[in-house]
Protein backbone atom coordinates (compact mmCIF):
# COMPACT_ATOMS: atom_id res chain seq x y z
CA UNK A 1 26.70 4.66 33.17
CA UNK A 2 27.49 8.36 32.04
CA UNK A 3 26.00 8.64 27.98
CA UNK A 4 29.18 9.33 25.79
CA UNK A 5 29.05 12.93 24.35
CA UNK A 6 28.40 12.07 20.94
CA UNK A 7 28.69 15.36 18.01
CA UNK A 8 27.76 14.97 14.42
CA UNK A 9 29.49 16.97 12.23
CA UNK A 10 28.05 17.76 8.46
CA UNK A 11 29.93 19.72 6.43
CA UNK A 12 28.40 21.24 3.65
CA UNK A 13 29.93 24.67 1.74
CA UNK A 14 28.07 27.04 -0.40
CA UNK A 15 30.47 26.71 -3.53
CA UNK A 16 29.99 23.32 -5.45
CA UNK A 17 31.15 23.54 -9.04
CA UNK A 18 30.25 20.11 -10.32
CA UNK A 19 26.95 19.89 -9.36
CA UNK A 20 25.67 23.66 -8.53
CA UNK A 21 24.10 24.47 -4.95
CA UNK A 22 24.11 20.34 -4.62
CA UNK A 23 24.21 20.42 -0.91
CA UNK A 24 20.38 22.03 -1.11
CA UNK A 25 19.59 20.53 -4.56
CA UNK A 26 16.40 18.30 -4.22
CA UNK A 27 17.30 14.46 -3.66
CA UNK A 28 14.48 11.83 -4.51
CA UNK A 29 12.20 14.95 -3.05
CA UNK A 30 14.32 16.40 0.10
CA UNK A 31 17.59 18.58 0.22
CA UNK A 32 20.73 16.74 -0.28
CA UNK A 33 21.89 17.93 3.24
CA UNK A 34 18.73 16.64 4.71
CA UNK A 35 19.69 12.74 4.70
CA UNK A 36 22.81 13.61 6.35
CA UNK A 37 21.16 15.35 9.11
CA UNK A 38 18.53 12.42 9.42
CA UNK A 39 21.15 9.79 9.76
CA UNK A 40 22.09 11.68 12.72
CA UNK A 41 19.09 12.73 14.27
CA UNK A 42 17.71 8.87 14.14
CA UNK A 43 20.86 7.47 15.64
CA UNK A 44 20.28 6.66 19.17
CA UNK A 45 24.22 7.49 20.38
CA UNK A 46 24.48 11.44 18.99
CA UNK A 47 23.65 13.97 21.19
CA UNK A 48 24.42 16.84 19.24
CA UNK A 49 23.88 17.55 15.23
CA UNK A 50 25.72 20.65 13.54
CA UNK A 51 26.44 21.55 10.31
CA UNK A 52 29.08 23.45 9.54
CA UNK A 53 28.39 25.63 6.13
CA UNK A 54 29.50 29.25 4.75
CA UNK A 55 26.36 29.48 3.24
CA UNK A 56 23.19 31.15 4.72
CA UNK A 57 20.69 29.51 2.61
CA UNK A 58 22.27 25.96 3.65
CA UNK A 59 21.92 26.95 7.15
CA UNK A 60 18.55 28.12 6.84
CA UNK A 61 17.84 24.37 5.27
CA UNK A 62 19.96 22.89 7.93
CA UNK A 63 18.01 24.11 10.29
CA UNK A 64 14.78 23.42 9.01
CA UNK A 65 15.28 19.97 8.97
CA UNK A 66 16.76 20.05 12.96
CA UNK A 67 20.55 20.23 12.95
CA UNK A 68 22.16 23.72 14.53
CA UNK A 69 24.48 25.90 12.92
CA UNK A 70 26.16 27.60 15.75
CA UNK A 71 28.55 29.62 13.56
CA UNK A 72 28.98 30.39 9.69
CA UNK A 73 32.25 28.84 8.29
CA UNK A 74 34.83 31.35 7.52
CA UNK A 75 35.21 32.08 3.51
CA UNK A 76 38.94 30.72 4.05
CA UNK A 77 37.83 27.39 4.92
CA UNK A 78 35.11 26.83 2.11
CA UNK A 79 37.58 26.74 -0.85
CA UNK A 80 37.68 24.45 -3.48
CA UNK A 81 41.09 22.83 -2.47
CA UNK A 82 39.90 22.95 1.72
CA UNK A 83 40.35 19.81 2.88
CA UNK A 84 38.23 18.41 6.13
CA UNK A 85 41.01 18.51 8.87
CA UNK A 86 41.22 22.53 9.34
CA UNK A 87 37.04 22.65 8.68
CA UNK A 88 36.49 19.66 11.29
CA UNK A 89 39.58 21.96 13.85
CA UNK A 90 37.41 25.13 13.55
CA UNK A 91 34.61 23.80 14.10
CA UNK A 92 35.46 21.87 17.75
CA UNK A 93 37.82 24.74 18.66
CA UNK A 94 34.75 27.26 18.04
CA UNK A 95 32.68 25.22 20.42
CA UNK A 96 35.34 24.90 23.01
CA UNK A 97 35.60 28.93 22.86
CA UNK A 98 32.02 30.10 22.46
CA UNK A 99 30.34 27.49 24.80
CA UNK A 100 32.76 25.46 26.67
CA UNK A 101 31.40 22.14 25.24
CA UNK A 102 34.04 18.91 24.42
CA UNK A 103 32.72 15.98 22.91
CA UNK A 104 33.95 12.72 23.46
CA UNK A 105 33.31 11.72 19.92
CA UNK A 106 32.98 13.34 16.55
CA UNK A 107 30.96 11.51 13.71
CA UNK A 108 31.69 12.99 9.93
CA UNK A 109 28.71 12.89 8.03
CA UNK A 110 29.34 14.04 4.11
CA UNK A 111 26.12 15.32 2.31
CA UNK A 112 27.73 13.73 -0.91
CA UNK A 113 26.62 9.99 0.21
CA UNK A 114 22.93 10.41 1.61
CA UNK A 115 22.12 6.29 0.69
CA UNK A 116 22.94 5.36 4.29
CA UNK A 117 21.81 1.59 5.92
CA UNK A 118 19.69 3.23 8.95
CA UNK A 119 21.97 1.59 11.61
CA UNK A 120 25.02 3.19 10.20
CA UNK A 121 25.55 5.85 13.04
CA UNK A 122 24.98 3.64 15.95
CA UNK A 123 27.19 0.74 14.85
CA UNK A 124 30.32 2.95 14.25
CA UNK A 125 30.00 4.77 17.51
CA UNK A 126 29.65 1.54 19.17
CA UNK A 127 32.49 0.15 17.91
CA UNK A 128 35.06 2.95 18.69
CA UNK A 129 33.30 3.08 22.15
CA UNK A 130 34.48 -0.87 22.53
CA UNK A 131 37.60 -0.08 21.66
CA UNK A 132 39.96 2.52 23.66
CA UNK A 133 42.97 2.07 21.44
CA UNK A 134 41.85 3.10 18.29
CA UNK A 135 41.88 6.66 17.11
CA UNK A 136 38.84 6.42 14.52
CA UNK A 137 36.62 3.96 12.81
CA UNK A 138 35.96 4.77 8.63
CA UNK A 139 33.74 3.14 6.49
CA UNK A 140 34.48 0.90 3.97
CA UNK A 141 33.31 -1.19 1.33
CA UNK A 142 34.51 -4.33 -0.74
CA UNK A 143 36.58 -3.09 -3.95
CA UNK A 144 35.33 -3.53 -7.04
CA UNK A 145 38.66 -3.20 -8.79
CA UNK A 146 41.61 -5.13 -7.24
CA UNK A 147 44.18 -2.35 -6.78
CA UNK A 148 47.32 -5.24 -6.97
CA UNK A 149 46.56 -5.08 -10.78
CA UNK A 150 46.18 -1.50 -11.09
CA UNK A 151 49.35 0.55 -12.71
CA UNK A 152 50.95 3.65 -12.82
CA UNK A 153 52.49 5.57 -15.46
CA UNK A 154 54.75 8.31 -16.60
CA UNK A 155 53.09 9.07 -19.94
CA UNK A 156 52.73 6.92 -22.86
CA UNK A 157 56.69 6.66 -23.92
CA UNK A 158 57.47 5.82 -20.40
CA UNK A 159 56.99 2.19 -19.01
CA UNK A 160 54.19 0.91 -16.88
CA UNK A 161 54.97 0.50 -12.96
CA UNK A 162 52.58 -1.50 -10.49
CA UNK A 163 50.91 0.43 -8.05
CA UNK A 164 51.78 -1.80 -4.98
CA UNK A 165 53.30 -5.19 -4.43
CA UNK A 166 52.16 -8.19 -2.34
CA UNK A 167 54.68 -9.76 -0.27
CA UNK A 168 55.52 -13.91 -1.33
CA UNK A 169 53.75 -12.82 -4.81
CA UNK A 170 56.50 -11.63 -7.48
CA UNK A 171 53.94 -10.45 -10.14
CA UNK A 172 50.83 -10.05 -8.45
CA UNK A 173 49.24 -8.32 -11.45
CA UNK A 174 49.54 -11.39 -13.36
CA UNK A 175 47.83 -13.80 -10.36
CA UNK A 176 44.91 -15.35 -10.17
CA UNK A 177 42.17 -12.24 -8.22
CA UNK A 178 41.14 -14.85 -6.11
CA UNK A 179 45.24 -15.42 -4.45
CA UNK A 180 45.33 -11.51 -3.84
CA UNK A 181 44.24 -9.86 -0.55
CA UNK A 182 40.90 -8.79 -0.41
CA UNK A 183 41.07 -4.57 -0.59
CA UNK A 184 38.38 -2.15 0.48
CA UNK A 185 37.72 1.31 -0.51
CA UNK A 186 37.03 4.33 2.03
CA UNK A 187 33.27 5.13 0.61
CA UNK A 188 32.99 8.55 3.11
CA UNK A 189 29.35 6.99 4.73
CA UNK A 190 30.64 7.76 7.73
CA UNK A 191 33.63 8.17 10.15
CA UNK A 192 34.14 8.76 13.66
CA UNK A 193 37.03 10.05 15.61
CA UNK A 194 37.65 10.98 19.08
CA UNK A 195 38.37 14.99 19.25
CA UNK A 196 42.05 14.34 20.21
CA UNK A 197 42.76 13.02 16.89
CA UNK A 198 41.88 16.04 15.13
CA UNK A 199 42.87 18.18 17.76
CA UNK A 200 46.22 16.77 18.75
CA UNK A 201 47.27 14.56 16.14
CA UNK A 202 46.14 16.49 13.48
CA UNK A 203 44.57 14.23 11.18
CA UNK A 204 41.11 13.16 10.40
CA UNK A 205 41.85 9.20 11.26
CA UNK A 206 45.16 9.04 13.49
CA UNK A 207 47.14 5.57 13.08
CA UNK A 208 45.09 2.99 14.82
CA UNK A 209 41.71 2.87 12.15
CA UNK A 210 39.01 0.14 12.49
CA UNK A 211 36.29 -0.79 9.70
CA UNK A 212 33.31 -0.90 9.57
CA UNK A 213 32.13 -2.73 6.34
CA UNK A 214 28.95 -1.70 4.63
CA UNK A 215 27.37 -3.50 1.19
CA UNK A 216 28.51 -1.19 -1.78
CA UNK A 217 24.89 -0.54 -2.99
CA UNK A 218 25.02 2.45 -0.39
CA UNK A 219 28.41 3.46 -2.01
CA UNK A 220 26.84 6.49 -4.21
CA UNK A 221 29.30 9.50 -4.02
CA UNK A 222 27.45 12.39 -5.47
CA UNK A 223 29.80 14.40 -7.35
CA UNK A 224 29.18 14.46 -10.99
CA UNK A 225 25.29 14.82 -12.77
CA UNK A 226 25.69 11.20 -14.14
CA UNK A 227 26.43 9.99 -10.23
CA UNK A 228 23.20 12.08 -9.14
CA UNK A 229 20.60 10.30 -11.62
CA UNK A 230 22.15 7.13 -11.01
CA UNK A 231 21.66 7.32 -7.43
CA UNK A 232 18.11 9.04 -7.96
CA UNK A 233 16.75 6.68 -9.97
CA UNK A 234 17.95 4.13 -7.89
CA UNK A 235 16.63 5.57 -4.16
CA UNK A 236 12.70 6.27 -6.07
CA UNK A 237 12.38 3.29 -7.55
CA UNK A 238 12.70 0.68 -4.74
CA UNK A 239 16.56 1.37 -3.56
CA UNK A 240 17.94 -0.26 -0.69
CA UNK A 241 16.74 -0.12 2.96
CA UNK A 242 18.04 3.60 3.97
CA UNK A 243 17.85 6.35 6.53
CA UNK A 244 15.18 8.49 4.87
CA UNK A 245 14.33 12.05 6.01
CA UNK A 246 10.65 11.89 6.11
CA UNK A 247 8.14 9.36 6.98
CA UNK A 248 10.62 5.65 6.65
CA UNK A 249 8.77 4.16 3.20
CA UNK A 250 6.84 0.70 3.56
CA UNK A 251 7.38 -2.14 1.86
CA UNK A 252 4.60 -3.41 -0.42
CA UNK A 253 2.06 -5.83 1.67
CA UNK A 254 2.79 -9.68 1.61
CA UNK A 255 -1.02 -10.01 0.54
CA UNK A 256 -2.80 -7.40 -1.87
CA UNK A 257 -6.94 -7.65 -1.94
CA UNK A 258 -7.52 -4.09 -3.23
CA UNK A 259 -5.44 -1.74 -5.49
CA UNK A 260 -7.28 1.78 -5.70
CA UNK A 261 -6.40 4.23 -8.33
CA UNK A 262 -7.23 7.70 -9.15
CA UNK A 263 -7.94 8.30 -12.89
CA UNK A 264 -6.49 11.54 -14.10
CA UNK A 265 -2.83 11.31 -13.88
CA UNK A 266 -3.19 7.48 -12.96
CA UNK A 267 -4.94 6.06 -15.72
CA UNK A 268 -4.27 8.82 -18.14
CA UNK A 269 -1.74 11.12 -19.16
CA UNK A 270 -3.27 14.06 -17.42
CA UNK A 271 -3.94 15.80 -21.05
CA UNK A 272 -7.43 16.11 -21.86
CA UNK A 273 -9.01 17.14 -25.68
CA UNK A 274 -11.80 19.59 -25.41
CA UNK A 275 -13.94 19.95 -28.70
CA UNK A 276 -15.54 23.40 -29.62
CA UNK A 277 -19.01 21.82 -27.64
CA UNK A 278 -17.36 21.47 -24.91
CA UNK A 279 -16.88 17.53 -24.78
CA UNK A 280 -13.70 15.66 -23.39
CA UNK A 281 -11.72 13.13 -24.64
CA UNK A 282 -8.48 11.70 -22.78
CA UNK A 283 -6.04 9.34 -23.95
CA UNK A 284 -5.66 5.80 -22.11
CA UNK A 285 -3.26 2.61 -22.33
CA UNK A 286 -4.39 -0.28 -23.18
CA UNK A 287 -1.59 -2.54 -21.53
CA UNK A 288 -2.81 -0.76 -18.07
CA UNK A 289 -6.76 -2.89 -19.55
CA UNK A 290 -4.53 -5.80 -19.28
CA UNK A 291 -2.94 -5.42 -16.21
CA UNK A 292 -6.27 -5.00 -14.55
CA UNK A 293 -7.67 -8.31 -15.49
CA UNK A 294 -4.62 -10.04 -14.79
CA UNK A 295 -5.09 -8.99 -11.32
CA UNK A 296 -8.89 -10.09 -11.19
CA UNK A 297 -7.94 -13.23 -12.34
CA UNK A 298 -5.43 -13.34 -9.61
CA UNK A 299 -8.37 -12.49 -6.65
CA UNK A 300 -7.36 -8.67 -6.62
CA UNK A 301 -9.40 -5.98 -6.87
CA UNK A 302 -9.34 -2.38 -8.49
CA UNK A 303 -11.13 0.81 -7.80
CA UNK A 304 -11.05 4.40 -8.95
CA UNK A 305 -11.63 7.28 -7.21
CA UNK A 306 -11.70 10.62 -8.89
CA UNK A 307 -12.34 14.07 -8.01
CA UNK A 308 -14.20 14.66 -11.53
CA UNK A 309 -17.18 14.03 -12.75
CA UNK A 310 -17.00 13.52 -16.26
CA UNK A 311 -18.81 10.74 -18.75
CA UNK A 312 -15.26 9.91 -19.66
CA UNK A 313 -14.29 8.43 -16.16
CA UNK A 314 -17.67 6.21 -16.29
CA UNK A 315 -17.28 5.30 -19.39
CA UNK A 316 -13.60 4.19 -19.22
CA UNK A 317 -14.38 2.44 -16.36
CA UNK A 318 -17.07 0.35 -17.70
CA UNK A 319 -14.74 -0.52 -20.08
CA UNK A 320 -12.86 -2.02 -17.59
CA UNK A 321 -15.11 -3.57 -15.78
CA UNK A 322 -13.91 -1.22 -12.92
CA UNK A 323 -16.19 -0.21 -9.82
CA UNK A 324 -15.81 3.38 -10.19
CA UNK A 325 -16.21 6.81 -7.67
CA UNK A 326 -16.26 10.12 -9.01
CA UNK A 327 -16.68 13.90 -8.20
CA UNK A 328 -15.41 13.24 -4.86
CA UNK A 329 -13.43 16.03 -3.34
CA UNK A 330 -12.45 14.03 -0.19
CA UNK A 331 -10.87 10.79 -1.41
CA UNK A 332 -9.81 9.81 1.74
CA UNK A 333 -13.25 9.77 3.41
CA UNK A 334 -14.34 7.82 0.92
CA UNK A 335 -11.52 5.47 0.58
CA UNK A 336 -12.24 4.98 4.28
CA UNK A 337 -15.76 4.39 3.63
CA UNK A 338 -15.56 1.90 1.11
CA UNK A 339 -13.00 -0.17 3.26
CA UNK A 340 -16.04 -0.57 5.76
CA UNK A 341 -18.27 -1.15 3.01
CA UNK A 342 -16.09 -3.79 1.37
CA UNK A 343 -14.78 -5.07 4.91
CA UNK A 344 -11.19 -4.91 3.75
CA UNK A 345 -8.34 -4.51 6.04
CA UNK A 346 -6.43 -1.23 5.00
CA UNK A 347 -2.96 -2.71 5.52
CA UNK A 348 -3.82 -4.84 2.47
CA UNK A 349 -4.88 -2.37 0.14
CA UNK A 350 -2.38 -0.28 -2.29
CA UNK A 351 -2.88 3.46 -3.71
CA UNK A 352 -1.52 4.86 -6.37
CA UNK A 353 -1.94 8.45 -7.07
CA UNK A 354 -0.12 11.05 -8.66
CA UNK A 355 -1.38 14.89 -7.38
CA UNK A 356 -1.73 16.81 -4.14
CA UNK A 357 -5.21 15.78 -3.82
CA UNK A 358 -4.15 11.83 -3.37
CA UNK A 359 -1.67 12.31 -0.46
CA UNK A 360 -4.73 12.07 2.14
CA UNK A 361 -5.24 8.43 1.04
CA UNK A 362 -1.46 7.31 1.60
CA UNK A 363 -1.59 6.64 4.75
CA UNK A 364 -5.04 5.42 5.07
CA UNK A 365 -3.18 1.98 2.91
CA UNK A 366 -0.28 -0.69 3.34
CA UNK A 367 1.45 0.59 0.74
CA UNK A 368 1.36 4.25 -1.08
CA UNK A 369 2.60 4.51 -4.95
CA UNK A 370 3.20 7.56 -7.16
CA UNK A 371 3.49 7.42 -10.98
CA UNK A 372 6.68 8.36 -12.30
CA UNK A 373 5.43 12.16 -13.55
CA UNK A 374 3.89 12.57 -10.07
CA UNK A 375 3.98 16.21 -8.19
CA UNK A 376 7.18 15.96 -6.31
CA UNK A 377 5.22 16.28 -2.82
CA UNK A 378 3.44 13.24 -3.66
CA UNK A 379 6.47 10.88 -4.82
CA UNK A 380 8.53 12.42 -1.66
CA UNK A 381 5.84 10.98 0.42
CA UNK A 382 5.39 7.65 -1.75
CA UNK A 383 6.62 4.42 -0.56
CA UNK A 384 7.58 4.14 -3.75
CA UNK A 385 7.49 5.65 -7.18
CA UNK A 386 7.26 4.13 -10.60
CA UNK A 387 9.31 4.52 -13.90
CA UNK A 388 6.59 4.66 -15.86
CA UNK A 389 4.32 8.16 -16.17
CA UNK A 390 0.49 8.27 -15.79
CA UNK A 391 -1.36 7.09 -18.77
CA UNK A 392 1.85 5.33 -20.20
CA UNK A 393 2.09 2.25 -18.69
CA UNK A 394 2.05 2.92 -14.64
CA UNK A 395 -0.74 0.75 -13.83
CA UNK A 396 0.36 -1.80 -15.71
CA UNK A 397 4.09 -1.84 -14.05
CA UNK A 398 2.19 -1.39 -10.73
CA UNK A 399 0.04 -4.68 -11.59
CA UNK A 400 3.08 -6.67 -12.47
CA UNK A 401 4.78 -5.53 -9.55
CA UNK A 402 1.74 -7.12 -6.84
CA UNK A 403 1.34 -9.86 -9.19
CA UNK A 404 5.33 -10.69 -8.82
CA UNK A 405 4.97 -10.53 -5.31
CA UNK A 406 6.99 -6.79 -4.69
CA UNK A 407 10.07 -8.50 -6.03
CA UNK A 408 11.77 -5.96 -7.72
């Protein structure tokens, strides 16, 4: 069986106004554009992944992260007010021109709606490949807001008019939600559309559309700052299972026996005091004392590891009644080390860190956690990042989390 000629197309122009430069703005740690480009990259049915920008610097990115960029857009189709259809025409008629190549599908991948379900891609090419008659498949999602009680209007002074009717219902905006038809929103995860339908019928779904039905906690739309943090803060702290563009992010071990953490950072706020001897203090939370015994009491263990060597790491973690290494300028070989020692299996053993110098050690353990003030290298390569910042709290939330069993 011949393999379907499958193109992804990203589009992604230079001139955002809402959100400035967004399609290259870092997202939980990677350019916007990059989930986009992952989603198709990871997707076993695409064959080809392009993006098609006016911008050099997105191009550059683009390419970086393994999608071409045969051709730069022309200025005339990155306005503000371009719509899709002539971007998505250029694009397959530049192809057809410069190299001859005809897909036999095109998948639309925006850069506004990187939380993607990892088998997003495949599905929707599968489905349009099992069925001949249809001229696209879009993505949808369950409405929140049932648009048979939704109005328009003609000003203030003007009456109200429903916005649609529902045959066998005479006033379906006074009915019960549940005797209305279900409705679904286009959420722009995806579509895909054979060439001809752009080509020939000019439009960027044709008559006969299927669904394909995703869960609306991947319906984040990027376009305003508000949706951005929302949809941050959501993907960092535990979001749903997603196409990711770096190494896919672990879920926290069934069974916990060791949680290792580094000090500075970790178990403080990174400041230190420095009297005019030359002695240190640092400042410490107590709730994170508390957390720590909880988990002893619960047959888990903590260790430190620091790259100082300072009395205050000893002495804080005698306080604690914490085994302690310090001064050690390769964590991981002694992480490693003390696994051996302590005959520990690694998969059961969580890290949290918060600087360069901890990334080593993530994937040495089941399950790799950054503070929420960590370097942004180490919370992109986190399997997960906490709301709370070194030395306020972190290890604390961190030993609630194991204790609760990962549920979130």
């Amino acid at each position: 069986m011949i393999k379907s000629e499958v193109l992804a197309i990203i589009p992604a122009r230079g001139g955002s106004k809402g959100i400035p430069r967004k399609n290259i703005r870092p997202f939980a740690g990677y350019p916007l554009i990059a989930y986009s480009i992952a989603a198709a990259l990871q997707a076993e049915t695409v064959t080809r992944v392009i993006v098609s920008t006016d911008d050099e610097e997105i191009a550059e990115t683009a390419r970086r992260f393994g999608a071409e960029t045969p051709f730069l857009r022309p200025a005339e189709l990155a306005g503000d007010r371009t719509t899709d259809l002539p971007v998505f025409q250029h694009a397959l008629t530049w192809l057809a021109e410069h190299e001859n190549y005809h897909p036999d599908i095109v998948v639309h991948l925006r850069p506004t709606t990187p939380i993607r379900p990892p088998d997003i891609v495949d599905r929707t090419i599968h489905l349009l490949l099992a069925h001949p008659e249809a001229d696209s498949v879009r993505g949808v999602t369950p409405a929140h807001q049932n648009p048979f009680k939704m109005w328009l209007m003609d000003g203030e002074d003007n009456p109200i008019r429903p916005l649609t009717t529902v045959p066998g219902i005479e006033e379906p905006y006074n009915a019960p939600r549940q005797s209305l038809p279900f409705a679904y929103f286009h959420n722009g995860l995806i579509d895909a559309m054979r060439p001809a339908t752009i080509l020939q019928l000019n439009s960027m779904s044709g008559k006969t559309i299927l669904p394909i039905i995703f869960d609306p906690v991947y319906a984040a739309d990027l376009d305003t700052p508000d949706d951005w943090r929302r949809a941050e803060q959501m993907v960092v702290h535990g979001g749903p299972l997603m196409v990711w563009p770096g190494r896919p992010r672990r879920s926290m071990p069934e069974k916990v026996q060791l949680l290792v953490l580094d000090f500075d950072g970790v178990l403080t706020d990174n400041r230190v005091w420095v009297d005019q001897d030359g002695r240190e203090m640092v400042a410490a939370n107590r709730s994170d004392s508390l957390g720590i015994i909880m988990l002893r009491q619960s047959g888990v263990e903590t260790v430190v590891i620091s790259k100082e060597t300072n009395p205050v790491v000893a002495a804080r973690c005698r306080k604690l009644d914490v085994p302690y290494i310090q001064g050690e300028d390769d964590k991981a070989s002694a992480l490693k080390q003390m696994l051996v020692e302590r005959k520990i299996d690694a998969t059961h053993v969580v890290y949290l860190g918060n600087d360069i110098n901890d990334l080593p050690c993530f994937p040495l353990v089941g399950w790799a956690v950054a503070v929420a003030d960590a370097m942004p290298e180490v919370a992109r390569q986190a399997d997960y990042v906490l709301t709370r910042r070194g030395g306020r709290g972190a290890v604390r939330e961190l030993c609630d989390l194991i204790l609760d069993g990962g549920r979130f």
